[in-house]
PDB file of N, CA and C in Angstrom:
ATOM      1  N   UNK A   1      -9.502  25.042  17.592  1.00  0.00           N
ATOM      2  CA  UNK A   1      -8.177  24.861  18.165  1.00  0.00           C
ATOM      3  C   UNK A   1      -8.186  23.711  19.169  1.00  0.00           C
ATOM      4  N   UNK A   2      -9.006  23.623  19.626  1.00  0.00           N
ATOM      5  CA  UNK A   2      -9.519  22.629  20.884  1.00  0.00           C
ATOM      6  C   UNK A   2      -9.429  21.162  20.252  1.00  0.00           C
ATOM      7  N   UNK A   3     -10.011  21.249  18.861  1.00  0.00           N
ATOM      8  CA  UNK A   3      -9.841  19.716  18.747  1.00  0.00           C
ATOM      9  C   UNK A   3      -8.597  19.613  18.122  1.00  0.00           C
ATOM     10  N   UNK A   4      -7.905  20.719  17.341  1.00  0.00           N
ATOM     11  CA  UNK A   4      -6.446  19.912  16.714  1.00  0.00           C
ATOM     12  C   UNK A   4      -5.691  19.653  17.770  1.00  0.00           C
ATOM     13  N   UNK A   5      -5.481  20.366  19.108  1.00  0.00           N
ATOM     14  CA  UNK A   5      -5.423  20.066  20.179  1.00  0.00           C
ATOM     15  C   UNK A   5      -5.159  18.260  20.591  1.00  0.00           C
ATOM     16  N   UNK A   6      -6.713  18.443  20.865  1.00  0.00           N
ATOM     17  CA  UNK A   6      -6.845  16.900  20.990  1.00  0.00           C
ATOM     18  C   UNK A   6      -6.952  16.076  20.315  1.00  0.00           C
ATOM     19  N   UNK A   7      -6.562  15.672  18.840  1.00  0.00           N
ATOM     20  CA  UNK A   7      -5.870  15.482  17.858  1.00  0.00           C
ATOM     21  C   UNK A   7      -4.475  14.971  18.054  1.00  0.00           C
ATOM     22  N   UNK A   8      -3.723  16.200  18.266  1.00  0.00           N
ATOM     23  CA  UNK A   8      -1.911  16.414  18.379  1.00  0.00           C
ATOM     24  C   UNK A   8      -1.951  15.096  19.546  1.00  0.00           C
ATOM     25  N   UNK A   9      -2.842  15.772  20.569  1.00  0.00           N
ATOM     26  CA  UNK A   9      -2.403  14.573  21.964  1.00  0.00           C
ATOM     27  C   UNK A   9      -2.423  12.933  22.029  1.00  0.00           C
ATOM     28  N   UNK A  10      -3.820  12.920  20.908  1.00  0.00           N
ATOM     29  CA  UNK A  10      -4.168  11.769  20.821  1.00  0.00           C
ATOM     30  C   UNK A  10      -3.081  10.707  19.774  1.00  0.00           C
ATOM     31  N   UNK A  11      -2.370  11.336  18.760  1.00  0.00           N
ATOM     32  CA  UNK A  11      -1.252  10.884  18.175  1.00  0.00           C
ATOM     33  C   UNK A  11       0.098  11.292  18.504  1.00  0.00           C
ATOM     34  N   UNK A  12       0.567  12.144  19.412  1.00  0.00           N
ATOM     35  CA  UNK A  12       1.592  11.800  19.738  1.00  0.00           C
ATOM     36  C   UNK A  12       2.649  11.054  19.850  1.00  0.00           C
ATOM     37  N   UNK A  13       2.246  10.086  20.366  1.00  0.00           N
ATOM     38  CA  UNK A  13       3.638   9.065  20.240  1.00  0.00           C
ATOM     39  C   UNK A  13       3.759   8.762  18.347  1.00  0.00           C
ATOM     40  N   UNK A  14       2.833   8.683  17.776  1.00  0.00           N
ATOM     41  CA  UNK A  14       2.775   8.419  16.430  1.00  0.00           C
ATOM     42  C   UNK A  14       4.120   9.774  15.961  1.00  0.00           C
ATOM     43  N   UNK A  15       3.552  10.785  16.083  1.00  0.00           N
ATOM     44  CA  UNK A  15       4.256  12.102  15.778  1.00  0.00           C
ATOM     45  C   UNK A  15       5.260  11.624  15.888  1.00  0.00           C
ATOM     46  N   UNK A  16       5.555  11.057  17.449  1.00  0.00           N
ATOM     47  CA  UNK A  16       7.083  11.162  18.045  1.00  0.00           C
ATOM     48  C   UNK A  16       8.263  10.097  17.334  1.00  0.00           C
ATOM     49  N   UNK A  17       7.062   9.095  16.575  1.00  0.00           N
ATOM     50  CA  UNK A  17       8.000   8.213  16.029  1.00  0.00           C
ATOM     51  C   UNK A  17       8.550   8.465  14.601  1.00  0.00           C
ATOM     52  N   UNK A  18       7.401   9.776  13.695  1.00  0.00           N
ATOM     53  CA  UNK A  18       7.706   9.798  12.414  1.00  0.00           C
ATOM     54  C   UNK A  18       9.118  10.624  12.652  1.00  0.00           C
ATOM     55  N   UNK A  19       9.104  11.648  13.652  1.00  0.00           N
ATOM     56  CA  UNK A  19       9.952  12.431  13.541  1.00  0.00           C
ATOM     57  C   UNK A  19      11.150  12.233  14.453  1.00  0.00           C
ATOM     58  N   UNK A  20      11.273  11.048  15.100  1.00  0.00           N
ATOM     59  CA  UNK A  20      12.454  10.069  15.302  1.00  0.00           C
ATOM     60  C   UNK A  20      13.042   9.361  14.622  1.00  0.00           C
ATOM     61  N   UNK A  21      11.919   8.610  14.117  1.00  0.00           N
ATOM     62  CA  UNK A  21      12.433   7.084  13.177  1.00  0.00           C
ATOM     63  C   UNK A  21      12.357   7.827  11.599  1.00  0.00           C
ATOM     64  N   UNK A  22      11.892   8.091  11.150  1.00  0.00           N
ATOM     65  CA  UNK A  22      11.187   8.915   9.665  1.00  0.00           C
ATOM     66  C   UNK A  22      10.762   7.905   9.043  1.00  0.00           C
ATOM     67  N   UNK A  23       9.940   6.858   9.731  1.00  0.00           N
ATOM     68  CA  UNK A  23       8.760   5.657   9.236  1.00  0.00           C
ATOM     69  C   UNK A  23       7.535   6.143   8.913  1.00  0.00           C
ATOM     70  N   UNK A  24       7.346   6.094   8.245  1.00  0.00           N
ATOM     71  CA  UNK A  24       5.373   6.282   7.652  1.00  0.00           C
ATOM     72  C   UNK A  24       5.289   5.076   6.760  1.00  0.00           C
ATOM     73  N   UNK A  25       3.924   5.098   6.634  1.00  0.00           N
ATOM     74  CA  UNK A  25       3.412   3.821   5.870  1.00  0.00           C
ATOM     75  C   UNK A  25       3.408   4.240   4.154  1.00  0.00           C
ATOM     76  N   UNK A  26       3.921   4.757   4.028  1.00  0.00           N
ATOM     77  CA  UNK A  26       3.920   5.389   2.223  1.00  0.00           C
ATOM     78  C   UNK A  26       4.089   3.933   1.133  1.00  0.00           C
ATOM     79  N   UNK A  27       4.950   3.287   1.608  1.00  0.00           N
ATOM     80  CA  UNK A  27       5.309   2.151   0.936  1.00  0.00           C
ATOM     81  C   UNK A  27       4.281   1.601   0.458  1.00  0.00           C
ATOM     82  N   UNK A  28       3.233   0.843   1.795  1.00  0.00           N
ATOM     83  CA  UNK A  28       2.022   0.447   2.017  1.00  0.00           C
ATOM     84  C   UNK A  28       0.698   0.825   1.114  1.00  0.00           C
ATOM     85  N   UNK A  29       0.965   2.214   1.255  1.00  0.00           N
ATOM     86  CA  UNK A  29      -0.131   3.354   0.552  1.00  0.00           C
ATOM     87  C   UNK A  29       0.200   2.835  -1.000  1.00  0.00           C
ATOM     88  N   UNK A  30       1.637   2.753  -1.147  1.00  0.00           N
ATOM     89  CA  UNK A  30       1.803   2.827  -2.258  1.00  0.00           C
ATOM     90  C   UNK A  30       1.290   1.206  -3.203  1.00  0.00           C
ATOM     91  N   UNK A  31       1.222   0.187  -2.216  1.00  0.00           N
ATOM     92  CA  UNK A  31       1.265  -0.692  -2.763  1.00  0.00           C
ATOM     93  C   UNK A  31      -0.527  -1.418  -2.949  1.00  0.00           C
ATOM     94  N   UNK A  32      -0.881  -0.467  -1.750  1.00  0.00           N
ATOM     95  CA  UNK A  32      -2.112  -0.372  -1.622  1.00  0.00           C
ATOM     96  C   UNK A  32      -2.939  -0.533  -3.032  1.00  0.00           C
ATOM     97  N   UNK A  33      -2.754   0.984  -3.390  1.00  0.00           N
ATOM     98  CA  UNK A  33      -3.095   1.788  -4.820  1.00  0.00           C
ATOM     99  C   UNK A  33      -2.767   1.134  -5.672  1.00  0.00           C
ATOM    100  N   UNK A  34      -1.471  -0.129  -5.962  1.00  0.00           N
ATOM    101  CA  UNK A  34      -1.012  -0.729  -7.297  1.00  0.00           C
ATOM    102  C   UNK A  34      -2.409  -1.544  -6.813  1.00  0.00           C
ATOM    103  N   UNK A  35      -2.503  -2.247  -5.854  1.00  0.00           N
ATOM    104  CA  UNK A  35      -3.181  -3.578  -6.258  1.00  0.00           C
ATOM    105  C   UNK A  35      -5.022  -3.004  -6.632  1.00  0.00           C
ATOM    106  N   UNK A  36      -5.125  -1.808  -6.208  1.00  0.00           N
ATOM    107  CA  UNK A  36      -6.636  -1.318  -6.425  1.00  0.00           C
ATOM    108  C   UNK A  36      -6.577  -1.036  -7.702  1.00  0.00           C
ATOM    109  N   UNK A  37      -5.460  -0.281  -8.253  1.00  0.00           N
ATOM    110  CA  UNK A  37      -5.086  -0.154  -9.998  1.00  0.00           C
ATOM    111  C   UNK A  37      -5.303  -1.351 -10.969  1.00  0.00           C
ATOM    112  N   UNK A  38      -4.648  -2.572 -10.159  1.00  0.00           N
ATOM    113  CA  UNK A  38      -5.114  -3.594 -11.134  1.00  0.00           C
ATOM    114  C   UNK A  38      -6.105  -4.527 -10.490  1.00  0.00           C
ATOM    115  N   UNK A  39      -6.849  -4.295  -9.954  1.00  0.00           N
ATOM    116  CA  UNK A  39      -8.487  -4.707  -9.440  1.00  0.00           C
ATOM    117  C   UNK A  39      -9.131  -3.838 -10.631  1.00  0.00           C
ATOM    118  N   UNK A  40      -9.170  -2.524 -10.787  1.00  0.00           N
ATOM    119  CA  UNK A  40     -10.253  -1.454 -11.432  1.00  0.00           C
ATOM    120  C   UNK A  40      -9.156  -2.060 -13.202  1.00  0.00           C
ATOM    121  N   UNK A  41      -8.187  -2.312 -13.214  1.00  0.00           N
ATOM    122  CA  UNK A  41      -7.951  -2.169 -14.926  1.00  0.00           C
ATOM    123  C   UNK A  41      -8.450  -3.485 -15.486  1.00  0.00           C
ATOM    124  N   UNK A  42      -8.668  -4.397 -14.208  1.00  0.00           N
ATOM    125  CA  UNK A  42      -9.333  -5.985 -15.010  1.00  0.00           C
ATOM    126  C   UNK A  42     -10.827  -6.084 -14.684  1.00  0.00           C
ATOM    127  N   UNK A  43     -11.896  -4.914 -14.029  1.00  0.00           N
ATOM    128  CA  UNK A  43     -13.013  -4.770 -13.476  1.00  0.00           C
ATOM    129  C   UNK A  43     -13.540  -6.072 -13.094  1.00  0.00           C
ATOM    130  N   UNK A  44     -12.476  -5.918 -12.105  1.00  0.00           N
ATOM    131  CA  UNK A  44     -13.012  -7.614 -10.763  1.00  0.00           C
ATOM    132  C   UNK A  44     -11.995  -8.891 -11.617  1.00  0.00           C
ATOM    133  N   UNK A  45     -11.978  -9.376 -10.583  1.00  0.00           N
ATOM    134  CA  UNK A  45     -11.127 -11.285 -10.737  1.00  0.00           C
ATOM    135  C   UNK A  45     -12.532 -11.773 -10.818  1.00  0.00           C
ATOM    136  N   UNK A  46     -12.153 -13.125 -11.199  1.00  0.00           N
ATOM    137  CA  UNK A  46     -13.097 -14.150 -11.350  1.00  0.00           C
ATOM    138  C   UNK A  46     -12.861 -14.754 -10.076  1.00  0.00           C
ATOM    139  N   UNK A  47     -11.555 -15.566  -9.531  1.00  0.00           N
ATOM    140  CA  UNK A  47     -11.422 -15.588  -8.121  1.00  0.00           C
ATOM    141  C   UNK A  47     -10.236 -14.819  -7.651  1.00  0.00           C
ATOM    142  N   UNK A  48      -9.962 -15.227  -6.467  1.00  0.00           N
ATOM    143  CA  UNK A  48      -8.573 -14.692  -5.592  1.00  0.00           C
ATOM    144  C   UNK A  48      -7.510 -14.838  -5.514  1.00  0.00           C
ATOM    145  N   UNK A  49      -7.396 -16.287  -6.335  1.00  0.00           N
ATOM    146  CA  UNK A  49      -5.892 -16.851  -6.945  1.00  0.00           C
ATOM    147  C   UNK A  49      -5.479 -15.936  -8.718  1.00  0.00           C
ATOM    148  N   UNK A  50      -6.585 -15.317  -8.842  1.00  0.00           N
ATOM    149  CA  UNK A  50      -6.158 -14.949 -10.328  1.00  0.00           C
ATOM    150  C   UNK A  50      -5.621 -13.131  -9.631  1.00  0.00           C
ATOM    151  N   UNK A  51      -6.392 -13.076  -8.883  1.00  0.00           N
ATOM    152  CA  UNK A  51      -6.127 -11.805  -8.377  1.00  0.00           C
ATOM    153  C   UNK A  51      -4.165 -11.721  -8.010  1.00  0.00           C
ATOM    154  N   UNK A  52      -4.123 -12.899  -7.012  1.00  0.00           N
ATOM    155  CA  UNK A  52      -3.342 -13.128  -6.288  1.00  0.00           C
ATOM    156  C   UNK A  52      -1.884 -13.302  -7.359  1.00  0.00           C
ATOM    157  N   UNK A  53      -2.304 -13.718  -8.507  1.00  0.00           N
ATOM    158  CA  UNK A  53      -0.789 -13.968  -9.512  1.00  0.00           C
ATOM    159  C   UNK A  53      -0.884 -12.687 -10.328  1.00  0.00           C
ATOM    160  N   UNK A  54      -1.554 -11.896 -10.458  1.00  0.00           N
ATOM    161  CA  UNK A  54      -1.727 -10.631 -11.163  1.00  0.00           C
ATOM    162  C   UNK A  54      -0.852  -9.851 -10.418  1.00  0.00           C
ATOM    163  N   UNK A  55      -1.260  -9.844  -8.882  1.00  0.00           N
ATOM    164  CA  UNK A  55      -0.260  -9.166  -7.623  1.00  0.00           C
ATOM    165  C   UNK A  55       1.323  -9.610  -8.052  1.00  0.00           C
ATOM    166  N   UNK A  56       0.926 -10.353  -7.564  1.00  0.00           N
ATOM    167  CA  UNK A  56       2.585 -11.432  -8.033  1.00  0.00           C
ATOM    168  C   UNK A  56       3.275 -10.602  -8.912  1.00  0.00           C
ATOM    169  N   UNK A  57       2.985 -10.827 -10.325  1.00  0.00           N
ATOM    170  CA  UNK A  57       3.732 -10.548 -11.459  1.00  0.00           C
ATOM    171  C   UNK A  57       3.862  -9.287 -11.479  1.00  0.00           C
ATOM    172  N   UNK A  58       2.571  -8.505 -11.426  1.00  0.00           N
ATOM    173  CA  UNK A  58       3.145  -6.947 -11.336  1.00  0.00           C
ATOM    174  C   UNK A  58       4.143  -6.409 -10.221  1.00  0.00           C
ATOM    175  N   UNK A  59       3.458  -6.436  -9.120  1.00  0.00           N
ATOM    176  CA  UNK A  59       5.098  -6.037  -7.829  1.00  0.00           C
ATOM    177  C   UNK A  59       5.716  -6.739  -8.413  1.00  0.00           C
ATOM    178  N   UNK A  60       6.012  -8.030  -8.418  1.00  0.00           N
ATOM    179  CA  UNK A  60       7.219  -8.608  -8.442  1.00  0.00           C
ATOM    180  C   UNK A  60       7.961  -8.551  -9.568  1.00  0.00           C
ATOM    181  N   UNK A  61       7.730  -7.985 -10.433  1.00  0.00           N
ATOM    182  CA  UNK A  61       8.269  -7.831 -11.900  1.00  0.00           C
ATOM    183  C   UNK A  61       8.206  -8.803 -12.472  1.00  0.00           C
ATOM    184  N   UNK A  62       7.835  -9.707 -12.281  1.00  0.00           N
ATOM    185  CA  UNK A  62       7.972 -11.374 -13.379  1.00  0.00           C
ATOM    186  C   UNK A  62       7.536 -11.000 -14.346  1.00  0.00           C
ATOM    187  N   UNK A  63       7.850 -11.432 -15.495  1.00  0.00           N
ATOM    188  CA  UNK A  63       7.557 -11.681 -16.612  1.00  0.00           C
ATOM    189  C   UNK A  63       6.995 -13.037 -16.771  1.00  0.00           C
ATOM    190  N   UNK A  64       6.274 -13.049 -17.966  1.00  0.00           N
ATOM    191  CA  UNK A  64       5.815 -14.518 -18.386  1.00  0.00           C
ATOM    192  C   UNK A  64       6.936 -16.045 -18.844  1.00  0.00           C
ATOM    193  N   UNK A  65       7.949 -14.924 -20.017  1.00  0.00           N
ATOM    194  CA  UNK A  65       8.668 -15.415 -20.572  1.00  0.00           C
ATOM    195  C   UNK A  65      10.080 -15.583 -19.689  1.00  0.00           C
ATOM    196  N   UNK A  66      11.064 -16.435 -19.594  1.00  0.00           N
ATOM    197  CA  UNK A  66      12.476 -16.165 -18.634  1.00  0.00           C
ATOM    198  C   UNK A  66      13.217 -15.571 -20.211  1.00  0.00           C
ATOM    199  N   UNK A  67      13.949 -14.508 -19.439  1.00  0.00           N
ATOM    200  CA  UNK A  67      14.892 -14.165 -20.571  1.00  0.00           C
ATOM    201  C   UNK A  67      16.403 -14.865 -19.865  1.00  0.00           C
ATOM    202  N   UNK A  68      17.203 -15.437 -21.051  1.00  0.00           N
ATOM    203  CA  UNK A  68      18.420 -15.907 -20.916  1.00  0.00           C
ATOM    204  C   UNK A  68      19.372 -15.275 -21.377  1.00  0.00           C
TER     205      UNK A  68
END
């Protein structure tokens, strides 16, 4: 009990803001996990720019092709 205790105290203001503001980082988490998803489905980039347009296109929805 002692440490959830000091736990609760030590995040507090954190507490105080989810359940003021209703901000958490979920988004983050979420976007986190896409880009580790497509790190593990291409097992590693060759460099950081290939990484970096893989990011791109998937969040960003691009497609290769423009549809008209």
């Amino acid at each position: 009990m002692k440490k959830v205790a000091k736990t609760l105290i030590n995040y507090k203001s954190g507490i105080n803001n989810i359940i003021k503001y209703g901000i958490n980082n979920a988004k983050a988490e979420r976007f986190n996990g896409a880009i580790q998803r497509l790190n593990h489905i291409a097992q590693g980039y060759r460099n950081f720019d290939n990484l970096m347009m893989a990011i791109l296109f998937y969040n960003g929805k691009l497609g290769l092709f423009s549809h008209n």
